[in-house]
C-alpha atoms as a PDB file:
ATOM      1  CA  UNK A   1       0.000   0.000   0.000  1.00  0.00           C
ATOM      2  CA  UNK A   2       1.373   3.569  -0.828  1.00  0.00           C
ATOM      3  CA  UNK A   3       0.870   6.633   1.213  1.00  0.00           C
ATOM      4  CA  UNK A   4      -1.267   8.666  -1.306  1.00  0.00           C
ATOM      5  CA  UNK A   5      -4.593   6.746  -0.889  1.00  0.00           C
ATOM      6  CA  UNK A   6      -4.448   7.173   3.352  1.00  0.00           C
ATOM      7  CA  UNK A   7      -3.005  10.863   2.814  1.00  0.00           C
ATOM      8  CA  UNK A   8      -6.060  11.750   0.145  1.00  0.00           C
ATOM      9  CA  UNK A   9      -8.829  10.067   2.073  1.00  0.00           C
ATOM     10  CA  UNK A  10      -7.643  11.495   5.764  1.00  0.00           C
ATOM     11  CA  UNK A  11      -6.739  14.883   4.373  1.00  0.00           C
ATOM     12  CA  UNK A  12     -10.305  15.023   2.478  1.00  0.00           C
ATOM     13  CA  UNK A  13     -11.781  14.136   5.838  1.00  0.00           C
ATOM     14  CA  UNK A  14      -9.881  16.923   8.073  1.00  0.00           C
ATOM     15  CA  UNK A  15     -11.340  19.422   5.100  1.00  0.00           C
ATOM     16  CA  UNK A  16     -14.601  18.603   5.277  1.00  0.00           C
ATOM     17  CA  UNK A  17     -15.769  19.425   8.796  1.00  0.00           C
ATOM     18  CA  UNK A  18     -19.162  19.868   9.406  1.00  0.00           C
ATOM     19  CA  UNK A  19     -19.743  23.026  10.477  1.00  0.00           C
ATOM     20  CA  UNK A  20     -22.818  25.056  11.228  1.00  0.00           C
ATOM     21  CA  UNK A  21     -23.099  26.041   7.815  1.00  0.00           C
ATOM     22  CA  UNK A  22     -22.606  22.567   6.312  1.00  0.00           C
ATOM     23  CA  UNK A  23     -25.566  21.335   9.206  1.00  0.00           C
ATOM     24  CA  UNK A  24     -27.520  24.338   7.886  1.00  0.00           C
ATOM     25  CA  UNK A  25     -27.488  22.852   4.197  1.00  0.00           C
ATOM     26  CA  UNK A  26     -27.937  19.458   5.319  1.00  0.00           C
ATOM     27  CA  UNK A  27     -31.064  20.625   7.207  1.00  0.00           C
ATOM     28  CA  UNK A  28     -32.626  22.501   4.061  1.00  0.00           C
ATOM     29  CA  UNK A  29     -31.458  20.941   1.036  1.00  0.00           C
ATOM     30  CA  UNK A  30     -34.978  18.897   1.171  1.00  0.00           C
ATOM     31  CA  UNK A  31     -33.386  15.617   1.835  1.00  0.00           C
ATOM     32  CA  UNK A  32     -34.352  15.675   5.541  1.00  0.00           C
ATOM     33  CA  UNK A  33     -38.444  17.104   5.167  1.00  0.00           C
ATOM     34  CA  UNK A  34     -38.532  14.461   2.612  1.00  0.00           C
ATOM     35  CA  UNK A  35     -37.455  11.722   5.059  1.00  0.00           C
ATOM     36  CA  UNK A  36     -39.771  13.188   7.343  1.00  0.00           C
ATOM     37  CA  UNK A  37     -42.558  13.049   5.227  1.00  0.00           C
ATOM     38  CA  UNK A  38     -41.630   9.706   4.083  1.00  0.00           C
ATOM     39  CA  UNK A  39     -41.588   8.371   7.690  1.00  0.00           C
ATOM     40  CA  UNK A  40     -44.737  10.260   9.465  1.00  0.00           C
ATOM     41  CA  UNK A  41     -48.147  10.483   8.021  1.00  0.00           C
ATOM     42  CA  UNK A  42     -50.762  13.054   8.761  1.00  0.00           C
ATOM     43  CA  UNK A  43     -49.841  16.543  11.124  1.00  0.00           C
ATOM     44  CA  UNK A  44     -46.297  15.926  13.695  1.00  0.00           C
ATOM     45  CA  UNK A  45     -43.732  18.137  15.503  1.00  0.00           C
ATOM     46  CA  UNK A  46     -40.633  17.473  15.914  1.00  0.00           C
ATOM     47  CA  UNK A  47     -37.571  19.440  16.870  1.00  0.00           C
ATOM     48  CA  UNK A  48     -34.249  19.748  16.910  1.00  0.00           C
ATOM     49  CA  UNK A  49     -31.487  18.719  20.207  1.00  0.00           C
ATOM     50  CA  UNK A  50     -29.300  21.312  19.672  1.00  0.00           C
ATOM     51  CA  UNK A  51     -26.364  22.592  21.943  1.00  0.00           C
ATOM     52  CA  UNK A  52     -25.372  26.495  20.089  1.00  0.00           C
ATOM     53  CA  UNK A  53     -22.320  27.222  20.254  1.00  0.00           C
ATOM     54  CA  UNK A  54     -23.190  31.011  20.863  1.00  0.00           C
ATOM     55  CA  UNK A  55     -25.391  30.574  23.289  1.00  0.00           C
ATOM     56  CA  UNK A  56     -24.440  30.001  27.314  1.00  0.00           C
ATOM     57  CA  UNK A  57     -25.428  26.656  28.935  1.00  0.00           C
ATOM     58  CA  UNK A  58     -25.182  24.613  31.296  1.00  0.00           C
ATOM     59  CA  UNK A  59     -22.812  21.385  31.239  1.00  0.00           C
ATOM     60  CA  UNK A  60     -24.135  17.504  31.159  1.00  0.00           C
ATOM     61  CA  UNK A  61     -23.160  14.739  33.280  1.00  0.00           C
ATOM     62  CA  UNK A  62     -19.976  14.558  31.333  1.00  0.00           C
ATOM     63  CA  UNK A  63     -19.528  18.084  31.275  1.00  0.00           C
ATOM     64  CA  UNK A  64     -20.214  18.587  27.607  1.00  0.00           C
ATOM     65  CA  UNK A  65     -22.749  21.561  26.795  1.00  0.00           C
ATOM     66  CA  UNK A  66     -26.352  20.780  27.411  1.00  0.00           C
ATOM     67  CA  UNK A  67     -28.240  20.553  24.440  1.00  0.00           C
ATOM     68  CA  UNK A  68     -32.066  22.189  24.595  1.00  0.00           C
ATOM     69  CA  UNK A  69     -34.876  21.134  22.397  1.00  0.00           C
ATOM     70  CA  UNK A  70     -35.449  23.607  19.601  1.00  0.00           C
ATOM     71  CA  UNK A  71     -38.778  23.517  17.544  1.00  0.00           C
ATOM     72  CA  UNK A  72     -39.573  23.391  13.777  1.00  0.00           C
ATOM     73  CA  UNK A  73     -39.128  27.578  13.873  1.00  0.00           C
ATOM     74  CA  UNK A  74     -35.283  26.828  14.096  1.00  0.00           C
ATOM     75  CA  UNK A  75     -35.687  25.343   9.788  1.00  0.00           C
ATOM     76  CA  UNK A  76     -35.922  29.442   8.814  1.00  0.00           C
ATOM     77  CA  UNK A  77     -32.783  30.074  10.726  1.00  0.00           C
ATOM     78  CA  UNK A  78     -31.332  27.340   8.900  1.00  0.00           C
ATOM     79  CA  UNK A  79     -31.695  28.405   5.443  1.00  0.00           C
ATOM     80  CA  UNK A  80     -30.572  31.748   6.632  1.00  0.00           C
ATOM     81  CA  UNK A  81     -27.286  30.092   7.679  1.00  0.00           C
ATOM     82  CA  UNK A  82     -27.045  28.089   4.621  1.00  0.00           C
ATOM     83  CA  UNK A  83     -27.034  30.984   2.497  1.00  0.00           C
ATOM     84  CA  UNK A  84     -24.378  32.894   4.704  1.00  0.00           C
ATOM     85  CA  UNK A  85     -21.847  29.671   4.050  1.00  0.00           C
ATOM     86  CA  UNK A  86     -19.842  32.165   1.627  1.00  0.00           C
ATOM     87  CA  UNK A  87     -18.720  33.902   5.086  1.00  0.00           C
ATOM     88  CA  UNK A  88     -17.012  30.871   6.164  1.00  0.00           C
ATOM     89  CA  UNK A  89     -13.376  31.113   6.543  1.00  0.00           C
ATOM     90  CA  UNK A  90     -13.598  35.548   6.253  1.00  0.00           C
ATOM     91  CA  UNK A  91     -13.538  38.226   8.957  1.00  0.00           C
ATOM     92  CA  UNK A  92     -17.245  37.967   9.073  1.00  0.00           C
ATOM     93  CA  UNK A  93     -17.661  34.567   9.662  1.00  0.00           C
ATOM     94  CA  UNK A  94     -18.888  34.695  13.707  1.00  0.00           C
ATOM     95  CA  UNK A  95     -17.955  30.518  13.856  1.00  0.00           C
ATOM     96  CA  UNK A  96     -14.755  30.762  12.837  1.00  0.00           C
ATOM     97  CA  UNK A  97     -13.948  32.096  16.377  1.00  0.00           C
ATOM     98  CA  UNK A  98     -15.034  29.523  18.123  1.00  0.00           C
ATOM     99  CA  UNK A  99     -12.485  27.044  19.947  1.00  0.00           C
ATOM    100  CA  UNK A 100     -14.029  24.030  17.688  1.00  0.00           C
ATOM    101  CA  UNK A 101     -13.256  25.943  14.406  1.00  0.00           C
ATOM    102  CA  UNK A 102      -9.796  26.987  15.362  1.00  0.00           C
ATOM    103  CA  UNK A 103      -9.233  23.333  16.702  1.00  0.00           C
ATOM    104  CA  UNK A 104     -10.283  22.406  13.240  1.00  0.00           C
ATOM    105  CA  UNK A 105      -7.924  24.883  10.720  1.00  0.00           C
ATOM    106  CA  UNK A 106      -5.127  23.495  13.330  1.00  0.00           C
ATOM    107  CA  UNK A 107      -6.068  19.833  12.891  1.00  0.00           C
ATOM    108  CA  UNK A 108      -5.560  20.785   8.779  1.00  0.00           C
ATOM    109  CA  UNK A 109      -2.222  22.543   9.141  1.00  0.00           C
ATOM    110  CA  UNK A 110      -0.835  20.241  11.528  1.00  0.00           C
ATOM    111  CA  UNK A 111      -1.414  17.703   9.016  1.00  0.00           C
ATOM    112  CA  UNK A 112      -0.109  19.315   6.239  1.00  0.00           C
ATOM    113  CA  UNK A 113       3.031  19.580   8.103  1.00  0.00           C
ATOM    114  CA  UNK A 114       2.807  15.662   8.998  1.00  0.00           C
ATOM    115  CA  UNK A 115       2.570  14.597   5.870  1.00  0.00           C
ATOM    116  CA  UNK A 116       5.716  16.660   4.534  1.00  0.00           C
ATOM    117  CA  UNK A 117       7.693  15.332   7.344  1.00  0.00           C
ATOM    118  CA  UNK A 118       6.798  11.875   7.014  1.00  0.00           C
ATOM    119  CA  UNK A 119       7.685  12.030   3.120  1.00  0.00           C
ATOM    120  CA  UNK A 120      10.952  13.189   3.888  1.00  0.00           C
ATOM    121  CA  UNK A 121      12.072  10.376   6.194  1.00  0.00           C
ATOM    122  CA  UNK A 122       9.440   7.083   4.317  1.00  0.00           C
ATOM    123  CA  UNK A 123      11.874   4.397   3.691  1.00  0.00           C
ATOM    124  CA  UNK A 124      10.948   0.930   3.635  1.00  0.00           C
ATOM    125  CA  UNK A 125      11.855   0.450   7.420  1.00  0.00           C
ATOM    126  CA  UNK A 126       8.768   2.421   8.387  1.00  0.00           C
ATOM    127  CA  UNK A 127       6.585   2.474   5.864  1.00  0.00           C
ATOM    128  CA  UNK A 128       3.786   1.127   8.063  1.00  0.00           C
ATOM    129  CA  UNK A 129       4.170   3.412  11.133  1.00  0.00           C
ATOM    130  CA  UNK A 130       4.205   6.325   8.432  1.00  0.00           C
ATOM    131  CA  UNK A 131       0.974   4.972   6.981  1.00  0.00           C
ATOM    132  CA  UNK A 132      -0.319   4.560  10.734  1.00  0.00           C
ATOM    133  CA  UNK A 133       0.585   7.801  11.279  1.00  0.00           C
ATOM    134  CA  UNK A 134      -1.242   9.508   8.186  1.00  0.00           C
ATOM    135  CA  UNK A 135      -4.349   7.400   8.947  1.00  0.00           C
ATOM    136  CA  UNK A 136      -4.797   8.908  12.239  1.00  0.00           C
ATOM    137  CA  UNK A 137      -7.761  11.750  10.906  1.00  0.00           C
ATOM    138  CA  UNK A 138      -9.603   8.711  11.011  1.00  0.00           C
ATOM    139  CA  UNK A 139      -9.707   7.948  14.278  1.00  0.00           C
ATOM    140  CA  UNK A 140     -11.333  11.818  15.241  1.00  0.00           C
ATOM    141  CA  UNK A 141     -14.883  11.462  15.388  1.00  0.00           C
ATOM    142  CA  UNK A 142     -17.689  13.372  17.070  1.00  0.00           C
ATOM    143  CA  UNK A 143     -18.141  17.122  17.580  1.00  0.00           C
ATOM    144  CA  UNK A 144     -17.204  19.814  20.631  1.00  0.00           C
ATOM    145  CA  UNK A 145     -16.036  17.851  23.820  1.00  0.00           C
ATOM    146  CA  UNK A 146     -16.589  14.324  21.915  1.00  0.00           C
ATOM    147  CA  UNK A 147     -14.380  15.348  18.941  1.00  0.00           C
ATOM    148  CA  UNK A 148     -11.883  17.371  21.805  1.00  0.00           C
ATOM    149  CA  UNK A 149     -10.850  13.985  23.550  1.00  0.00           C
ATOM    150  CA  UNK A 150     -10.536  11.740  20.270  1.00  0.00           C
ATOM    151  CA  UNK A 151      -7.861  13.988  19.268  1.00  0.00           C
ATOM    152  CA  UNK A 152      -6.558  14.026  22.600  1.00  0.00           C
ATOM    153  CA  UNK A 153      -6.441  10.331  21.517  1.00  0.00           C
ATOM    154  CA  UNK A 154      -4.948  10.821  18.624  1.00  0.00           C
ATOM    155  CA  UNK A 155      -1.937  12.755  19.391  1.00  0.00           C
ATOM    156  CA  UNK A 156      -0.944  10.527  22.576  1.00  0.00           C
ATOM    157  CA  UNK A 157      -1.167   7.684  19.071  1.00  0.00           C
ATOM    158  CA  UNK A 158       0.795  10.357  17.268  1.00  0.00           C
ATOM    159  CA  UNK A 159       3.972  10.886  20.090  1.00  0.00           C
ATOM    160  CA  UNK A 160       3.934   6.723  20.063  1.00  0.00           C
ATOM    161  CA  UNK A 161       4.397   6.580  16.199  1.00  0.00           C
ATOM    162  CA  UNK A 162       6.161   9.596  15.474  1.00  0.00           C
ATOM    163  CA  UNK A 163       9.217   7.404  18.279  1.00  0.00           C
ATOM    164  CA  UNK A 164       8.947   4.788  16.153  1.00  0.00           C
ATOM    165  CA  UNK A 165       9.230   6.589  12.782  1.00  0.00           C
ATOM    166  CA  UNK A 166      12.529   8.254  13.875  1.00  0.00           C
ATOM    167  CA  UNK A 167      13.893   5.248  14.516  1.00  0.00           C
ATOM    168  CA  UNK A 168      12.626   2.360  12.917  1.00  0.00           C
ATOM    169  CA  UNK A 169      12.876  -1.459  14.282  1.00  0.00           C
ATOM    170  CA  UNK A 170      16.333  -3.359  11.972  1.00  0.00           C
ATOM    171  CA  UNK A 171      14.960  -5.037   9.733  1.00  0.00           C
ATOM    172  CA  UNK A 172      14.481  -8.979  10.007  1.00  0.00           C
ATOM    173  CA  UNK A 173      17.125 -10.969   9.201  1.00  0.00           C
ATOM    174  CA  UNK A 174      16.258 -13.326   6.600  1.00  0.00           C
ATOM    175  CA  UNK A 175      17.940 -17.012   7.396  1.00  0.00           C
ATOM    176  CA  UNK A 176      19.305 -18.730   4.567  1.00  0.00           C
ATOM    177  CA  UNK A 177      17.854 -22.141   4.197  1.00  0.00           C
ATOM    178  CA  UNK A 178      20.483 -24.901   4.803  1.00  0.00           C
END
């Protein structure tokens, strides 16, 4: 296996984040009413278990933000943000700020500079640890406090393999048959 197929598929991963926007279009683009509508017959309600990031809250049980029940009303909101996805990344775009955005951009530059190093040290002594170590996007999952600890995870993973990259095991000795 070569490098370029875990390097394209984590990379593509770390650069498409969900973020409100993205949830926004999800919401809206008709896919989900249409499930809904597929699902439930006659007149429902449902709503949406949200935790904002603007908005102050209390912590759960596992001290993760609370997330409050938010009715159908929240849909117009959505489109709204859906259309404002051309802000993301500018001055203007009030999500960028937040710590989960940030952590985000960081997760994309850090691996940017992973994969350069790793290229310039891949022999075939560690061709497996570097191929661990560019497949480790894929073990972040989740969002806010969930997402925070998997790459928590990830880098304790990440000071392991990046030991063993520096200095690989000798290779095995082959024994010549007798």
């Amino acid at each position: 296996m070569h490098c370029r197929g875990p390097v394209a598929i984590n990379y593509a991963k770390l650069l498409a984040y969900k973020d409100e926007y993205e949830v926004a279009r999800l919401y809206t683009d008709g896919n989900f009413e249409k499930q809904l509508r597929d699902q439930f017959v006659g007149d429902f309600k449902f709503s949406f278990n949200l935790a904002p990031p603007l908005l102050p809250g209390r912590k759960d049980a596992l001290g993760r933000p609370k997330k409050r029940a938010i009715g159908a009303w929240m849909l117009p909101v959505f489109r709204l943000l859906a259309k404002m996805r051309a802000l993301r990344g500018t001055a203007f775009d009030i999500f960028g700020y937040s710590a989960d955005r940030r952590l985000e951009r960081d997760l994309i530059a850090g691996y940017e500079k992973d994969v350069a190093h790793v290229l310039s040290v891949l022999s075939p002594l560690n061709l497996d640890t570097a191929i661990e170590i560019l497949s480790l996007p894929d073990r972040i999952r989740g969002y806010g406090p969930v997402k925070e600890k998997s790459v928590q995870d990830a880098k304790a993973r990440y000071a392991q393999l990046a030991a063993d990259l520096a200095n690989p095991p000798p290779a095995p000795r082959q024994i010549a048959a007798e």
